[in-house]
Protein backbone atom coordinates (compact mmCIF):
# COMPACT_ATOMS: atom_id res chain seq x y z
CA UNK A 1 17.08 122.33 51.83
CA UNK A 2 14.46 123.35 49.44
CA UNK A 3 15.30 124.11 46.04
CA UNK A 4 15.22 127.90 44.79
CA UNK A 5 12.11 129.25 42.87
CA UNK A 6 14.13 130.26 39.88
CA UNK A 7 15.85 126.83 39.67
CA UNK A 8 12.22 125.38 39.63
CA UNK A 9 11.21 128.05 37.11
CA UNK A 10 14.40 128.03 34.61
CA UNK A 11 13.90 123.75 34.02
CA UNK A 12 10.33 124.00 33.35
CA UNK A 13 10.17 126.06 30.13
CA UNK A 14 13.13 123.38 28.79
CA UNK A 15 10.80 120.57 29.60
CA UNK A 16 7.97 122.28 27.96
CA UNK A 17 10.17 123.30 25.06
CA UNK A 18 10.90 119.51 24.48
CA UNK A 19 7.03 118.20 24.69
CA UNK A 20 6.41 120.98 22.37
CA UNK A 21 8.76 119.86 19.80
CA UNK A 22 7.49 116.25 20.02
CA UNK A 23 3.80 117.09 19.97
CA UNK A 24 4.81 119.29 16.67
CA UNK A 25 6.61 115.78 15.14
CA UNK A 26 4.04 113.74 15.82
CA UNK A 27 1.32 116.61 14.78
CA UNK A 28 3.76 116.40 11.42
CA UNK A 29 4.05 113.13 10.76
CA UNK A 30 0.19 112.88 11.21
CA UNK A 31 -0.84 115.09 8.28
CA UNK A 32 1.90 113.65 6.16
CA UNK A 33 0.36 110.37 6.39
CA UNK A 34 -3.17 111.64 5.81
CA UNK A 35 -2.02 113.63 3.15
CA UNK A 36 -0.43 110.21 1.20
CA UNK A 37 -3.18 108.41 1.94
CA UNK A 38 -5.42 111.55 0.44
CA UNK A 39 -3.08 111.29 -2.54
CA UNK A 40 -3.27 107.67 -2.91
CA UNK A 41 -6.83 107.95 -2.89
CA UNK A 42 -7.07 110.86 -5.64
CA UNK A 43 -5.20 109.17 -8.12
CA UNK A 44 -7.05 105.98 -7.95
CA UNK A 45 -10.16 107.99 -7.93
CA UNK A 46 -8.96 110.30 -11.04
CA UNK A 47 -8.21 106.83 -13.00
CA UNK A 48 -11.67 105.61 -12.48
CA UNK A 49 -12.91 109.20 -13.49
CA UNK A 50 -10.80 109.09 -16.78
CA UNK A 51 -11.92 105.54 -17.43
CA UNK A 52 -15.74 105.90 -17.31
CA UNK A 53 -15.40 109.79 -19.22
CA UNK A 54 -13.78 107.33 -21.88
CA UNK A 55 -16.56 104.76 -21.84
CA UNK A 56 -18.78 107.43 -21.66
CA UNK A 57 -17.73 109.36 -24.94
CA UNK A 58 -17.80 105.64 -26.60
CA UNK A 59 -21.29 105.38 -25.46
CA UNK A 60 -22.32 108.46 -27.17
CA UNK A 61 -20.42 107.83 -30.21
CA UNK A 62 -22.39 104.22 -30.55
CA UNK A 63 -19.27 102.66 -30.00
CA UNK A 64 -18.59 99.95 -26.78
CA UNK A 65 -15.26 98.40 -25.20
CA UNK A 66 -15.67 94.68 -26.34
CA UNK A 67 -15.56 92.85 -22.93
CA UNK A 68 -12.52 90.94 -22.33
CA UNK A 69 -14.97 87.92 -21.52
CA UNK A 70 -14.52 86.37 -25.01
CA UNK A 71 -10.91 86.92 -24.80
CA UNK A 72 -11.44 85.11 -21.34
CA UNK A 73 -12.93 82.20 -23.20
CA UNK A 74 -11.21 81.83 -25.51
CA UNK A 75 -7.64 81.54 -23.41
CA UNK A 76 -9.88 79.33 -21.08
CA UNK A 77 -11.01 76.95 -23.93
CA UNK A 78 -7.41 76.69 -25.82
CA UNK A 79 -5.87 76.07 -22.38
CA UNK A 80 -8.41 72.86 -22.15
CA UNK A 81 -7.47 71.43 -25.66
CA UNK A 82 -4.35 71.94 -25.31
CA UNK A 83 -4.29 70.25 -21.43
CA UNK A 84 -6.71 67.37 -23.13
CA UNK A 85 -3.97 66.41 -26.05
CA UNK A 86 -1.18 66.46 -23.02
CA UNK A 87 -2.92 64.25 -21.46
CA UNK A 88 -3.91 61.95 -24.48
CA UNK A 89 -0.45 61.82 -25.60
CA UNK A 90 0.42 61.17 -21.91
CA UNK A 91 -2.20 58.13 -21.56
CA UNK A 92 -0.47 56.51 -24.46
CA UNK A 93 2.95 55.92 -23.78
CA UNK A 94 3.11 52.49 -21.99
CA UNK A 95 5.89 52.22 -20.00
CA UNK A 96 7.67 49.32 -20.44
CA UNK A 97 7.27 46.23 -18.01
CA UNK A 98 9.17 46.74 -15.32
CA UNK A 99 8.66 43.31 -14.30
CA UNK A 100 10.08 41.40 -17.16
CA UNK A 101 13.14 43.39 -17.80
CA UNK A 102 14.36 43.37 -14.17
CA UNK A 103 13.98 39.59 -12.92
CA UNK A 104 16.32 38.36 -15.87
CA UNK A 105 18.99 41.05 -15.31
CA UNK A 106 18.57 40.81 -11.30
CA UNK A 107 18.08 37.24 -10.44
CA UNK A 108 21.40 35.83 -11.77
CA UNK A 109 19.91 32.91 -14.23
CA UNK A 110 20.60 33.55 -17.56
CA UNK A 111 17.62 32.25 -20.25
CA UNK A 112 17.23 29.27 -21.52
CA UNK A 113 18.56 29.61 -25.76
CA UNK A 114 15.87 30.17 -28.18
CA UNK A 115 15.54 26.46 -30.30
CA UNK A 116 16.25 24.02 -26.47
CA UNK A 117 13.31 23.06 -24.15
């Protein structure tokens, strides 16, 4: 037997209902997402606009930002002296022979007394 008009009709506007609601989430969850990324966006855009409109009113003052390059250099340069007397200081310790001190404690014959050939 065939199924009634109305039963046909009265599931329908459910099933509509539900694609509705989950076209509307995903329609929701859509512009939140653009509108963070719009947000993320503006704020790194309004730093960069506050940094150059100070630069800029330096610049018209006759005043500059020093560079951090000599700052740069100098942290560069200290880090070679100071990696050049490491390795100096390194360099000069000798470590002791390993092969003298270890045959006469390891090979069970005592030395011969200082003053007998």
């Amino acid at each position: 037997m065939g199924r009634s008009p109305r039963s046909v009709v009265s599931r329908r506007p459910l099933g509509i209902r539900d694609e509705a609601a989950e076209a509307w989430n995903h329609l929701m969850a859509a512009v939140q997402e653009g509108a963070t990324e719009v947000g993320e966006r503006s704020r790194r855009a309004g730093a960069t606009a506050r940094d150059r409109a100070a630069s800029a009113v330096l610049a018209l003052r006759g005043q500059r930002r020093p560079p951090p390059w000599p700052w740069l250099v100098a942290g560069l340069g200290m880090g070679l002296v100071v990696g050049a007397v490491a390795g100096a200081v390194l360099a000069r310790r000798q470590p002791a022979p390993a092969g003298d001190a270890e045959v006469g404690a390891h090979s069970g014959a005592s030395a011969p007394p200082v003053g007998e050939s």
